[in-house]
Protein backbone atom coordinates (compact mmCIF):
# COMPACT_ATOMS: atom_id res chain seq x y z
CA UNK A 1 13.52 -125.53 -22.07
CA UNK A 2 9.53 -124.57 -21.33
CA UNK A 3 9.31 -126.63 -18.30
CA UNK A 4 12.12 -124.43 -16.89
CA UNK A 5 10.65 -121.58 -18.03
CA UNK A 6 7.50 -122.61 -16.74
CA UNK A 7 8.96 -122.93 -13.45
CA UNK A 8 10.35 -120.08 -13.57
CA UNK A 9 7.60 -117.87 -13.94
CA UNK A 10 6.66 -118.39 -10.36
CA UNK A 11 10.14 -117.64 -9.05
CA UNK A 12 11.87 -114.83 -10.62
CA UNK A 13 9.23 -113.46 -13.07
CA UNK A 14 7.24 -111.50 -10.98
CA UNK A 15 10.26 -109.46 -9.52
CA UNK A 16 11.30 -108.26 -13.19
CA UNK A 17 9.70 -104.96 -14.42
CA UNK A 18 9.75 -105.40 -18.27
CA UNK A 19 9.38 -107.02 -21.43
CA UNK A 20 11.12 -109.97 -22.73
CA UNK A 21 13.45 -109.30 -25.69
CA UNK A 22 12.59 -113.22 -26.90
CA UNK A 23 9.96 -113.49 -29.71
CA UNK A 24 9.62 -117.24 -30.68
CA UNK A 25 12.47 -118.30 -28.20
CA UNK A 26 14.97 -115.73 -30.74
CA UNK A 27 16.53 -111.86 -29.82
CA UNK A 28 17.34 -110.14 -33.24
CA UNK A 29 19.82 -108.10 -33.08
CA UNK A 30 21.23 -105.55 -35.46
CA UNK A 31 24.83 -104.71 -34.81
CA UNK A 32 27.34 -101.84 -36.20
CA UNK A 33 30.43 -102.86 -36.23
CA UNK A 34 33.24 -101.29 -38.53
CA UNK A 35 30.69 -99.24 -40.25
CA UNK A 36 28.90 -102.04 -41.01
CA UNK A 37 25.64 -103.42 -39.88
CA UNK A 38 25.42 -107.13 -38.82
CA UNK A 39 22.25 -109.21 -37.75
CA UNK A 40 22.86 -111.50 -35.16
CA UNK A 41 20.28 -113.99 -33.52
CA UNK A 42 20.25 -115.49 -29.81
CA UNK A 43 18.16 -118.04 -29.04
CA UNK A 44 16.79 -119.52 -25.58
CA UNK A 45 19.34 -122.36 -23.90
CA UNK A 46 22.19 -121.06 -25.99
CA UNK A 47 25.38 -121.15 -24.36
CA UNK A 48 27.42 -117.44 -23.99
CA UNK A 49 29.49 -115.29 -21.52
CA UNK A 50 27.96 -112.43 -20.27
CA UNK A 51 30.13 -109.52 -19.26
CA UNK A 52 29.12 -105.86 -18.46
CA UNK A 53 29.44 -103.68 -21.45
CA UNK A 54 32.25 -101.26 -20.95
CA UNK A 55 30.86 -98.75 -23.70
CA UNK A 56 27.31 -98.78 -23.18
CA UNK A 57 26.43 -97.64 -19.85
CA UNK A 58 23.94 -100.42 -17.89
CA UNK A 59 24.61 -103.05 -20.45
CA UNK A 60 25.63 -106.25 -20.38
CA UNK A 61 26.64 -108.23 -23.46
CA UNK A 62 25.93 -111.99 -24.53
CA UNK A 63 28.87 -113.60 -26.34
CA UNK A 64 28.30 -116.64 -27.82
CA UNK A 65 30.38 -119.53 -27.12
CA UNK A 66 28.62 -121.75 -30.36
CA UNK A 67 27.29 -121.52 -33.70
CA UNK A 68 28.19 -119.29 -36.30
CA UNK A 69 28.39 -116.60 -34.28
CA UNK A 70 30.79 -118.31 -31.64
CA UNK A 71 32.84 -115.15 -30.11
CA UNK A 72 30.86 -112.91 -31.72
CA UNK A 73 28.58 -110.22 -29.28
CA UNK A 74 25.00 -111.46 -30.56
CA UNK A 75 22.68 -108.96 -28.27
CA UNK A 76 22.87 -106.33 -25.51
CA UNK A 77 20.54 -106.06 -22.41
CA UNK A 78 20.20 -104.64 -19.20
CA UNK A 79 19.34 -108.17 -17.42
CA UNK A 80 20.29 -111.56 -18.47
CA UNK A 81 18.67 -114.63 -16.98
CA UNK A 82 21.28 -117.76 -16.85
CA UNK A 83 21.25 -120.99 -16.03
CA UNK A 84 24.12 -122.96 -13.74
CA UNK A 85 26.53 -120.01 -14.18
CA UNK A 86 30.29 -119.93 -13.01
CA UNK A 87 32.12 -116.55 -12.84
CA UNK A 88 35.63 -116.32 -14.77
CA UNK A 89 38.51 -113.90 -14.18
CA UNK A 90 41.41 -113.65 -16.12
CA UNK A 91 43.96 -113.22 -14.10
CA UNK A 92 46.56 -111.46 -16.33
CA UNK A 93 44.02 -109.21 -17.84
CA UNK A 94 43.63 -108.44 -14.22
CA UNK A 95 47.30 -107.43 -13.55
CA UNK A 96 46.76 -105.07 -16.53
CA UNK A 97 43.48 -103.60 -15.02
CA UNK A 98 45.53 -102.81 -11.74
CA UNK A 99 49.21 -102.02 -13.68
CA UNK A 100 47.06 -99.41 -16.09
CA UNK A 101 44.39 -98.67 -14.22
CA UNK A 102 42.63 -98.92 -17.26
CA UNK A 103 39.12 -101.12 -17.74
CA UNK A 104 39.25 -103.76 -19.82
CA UNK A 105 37.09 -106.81 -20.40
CA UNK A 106 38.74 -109.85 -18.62
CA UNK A 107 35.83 -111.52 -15.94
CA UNK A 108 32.11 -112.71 -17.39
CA UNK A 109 29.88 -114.93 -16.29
CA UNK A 110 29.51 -118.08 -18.08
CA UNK A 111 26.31 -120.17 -18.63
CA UNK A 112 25.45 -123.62 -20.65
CA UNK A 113 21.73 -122.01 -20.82
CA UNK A 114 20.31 -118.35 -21.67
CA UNK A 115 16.66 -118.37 -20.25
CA UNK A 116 15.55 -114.88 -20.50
CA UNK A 117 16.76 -111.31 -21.60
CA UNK A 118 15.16 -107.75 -20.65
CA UNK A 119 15.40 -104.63 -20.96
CA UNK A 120 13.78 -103.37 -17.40
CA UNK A 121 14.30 -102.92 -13.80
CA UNK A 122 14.78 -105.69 -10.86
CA UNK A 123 12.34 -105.04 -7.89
CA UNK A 124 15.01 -106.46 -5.41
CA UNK A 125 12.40 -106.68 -2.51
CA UNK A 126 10.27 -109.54 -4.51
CA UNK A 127 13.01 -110.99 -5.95
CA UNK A 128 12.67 -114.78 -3.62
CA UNK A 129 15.76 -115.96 -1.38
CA UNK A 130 19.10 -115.15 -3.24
CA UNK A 131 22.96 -114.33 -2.33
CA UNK A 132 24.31 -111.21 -4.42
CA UNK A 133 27.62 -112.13 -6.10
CA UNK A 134 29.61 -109.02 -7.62
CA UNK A 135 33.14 -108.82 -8.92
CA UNK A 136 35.65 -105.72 -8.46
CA UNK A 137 38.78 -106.14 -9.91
CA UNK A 138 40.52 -103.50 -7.26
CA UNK A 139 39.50 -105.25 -4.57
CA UNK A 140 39.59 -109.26 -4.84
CA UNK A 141 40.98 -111.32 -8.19
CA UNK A 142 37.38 -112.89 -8.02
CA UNK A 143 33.69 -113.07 -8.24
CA UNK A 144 32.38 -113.06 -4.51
CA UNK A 145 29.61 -112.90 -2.31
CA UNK A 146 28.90 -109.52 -1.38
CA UNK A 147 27.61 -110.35 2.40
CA UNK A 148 29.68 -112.84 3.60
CA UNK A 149 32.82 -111.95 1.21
CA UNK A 150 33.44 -115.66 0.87
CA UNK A 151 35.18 -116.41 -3.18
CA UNK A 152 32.32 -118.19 -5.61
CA UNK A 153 33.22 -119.97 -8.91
CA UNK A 154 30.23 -121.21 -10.03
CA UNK A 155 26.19 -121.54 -9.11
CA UNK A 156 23.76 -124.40 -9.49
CA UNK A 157 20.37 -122.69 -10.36
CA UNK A 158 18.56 -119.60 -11.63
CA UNK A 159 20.76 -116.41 -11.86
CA UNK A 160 20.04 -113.01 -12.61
CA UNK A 161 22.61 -110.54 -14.06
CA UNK A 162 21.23 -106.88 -13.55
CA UNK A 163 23.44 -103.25 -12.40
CA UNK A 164 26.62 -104.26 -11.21
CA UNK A 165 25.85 -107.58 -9.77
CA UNK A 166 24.69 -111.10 -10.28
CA UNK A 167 21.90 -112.25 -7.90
CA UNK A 168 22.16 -116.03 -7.67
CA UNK A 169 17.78 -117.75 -6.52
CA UNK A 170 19.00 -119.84 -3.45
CA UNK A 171 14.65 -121.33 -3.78
């Protein structure tokens, strides 16, 4: 994992305003869940679906998909760095979005590698060459491109996931 992150640093690093969560490749995280407090760790190239937390306002989650915490929320942040990700819908969780019109949690981003987590702010205008994918469940049953409006299922590179949208390096 540090020659992508080395690589990296040059691309996406200088457009992010703010501290990495990462000491020693590991976020600690101290959860409440029940009434009761749980420590979770994530580490750098762990595998996890990222969705935006529905509760806490500008937060996305990281749920990990191995371990002993596999489908367990292990941290919170604001921006999420992935590698190779592919957007997922459920499509009857969908149905009940639009039949209730009540938010649930049913599309994520999913990503064989976690490269960075912040807590910070996205300078758009440095950010190099990149296509903004969002998802809106009242409008399309899928993750899409938000110029061109044309469906996406998956990514091969470096994305970002910051606000409401995942912005997908096309360097």
């Amino acid at each position: 994992m540090q020659h992508i992150s080395n690589r990296l640093d040059s691309t996406y690093q200088k457009s992010i305003q703010g501290e990495s969560l990462f000491d020693d490749g590991i976020v600690e995280f101290s959860l409440i869940t029940n009434g009761q407090e749980h420590r979770r760790n994530t580490a750098i190239g762990c595998k996890a679906d990222y969705y935006r937390n529905l509760n806490r306002h500008g937060l996305f989650s990281c749920r990990s998909r191995e371990g002993i915490h596999k489908g367990k929320v292990t941290c919170y942040a604001n921006m999420f760095v992935v590698l190779n990700p592919t957007f997922v819908v459920s499509s009857a969780s969908r149905k009940r979005v639009i039949a209730n019109n009540k938010r649930n949690v049913h599309a994520f981003v999913r990503s064989s590698s976690l490269i960075d987590a912040f807590n910070g702010d996205l300078d758009l205008h440095s950010l190099p060459s990149h296509d903004v994918i969002t998802y809106q469940p009242f409008v399309r049953d899928c993750f899409f491109n938000r110029d061109t409006n044309i469906a996406i299922s998956e990514h091969k590179g470096i994305a970002i996931l910051f606000g409401a949208n995942v912005y997908c390096l096309t360097e």
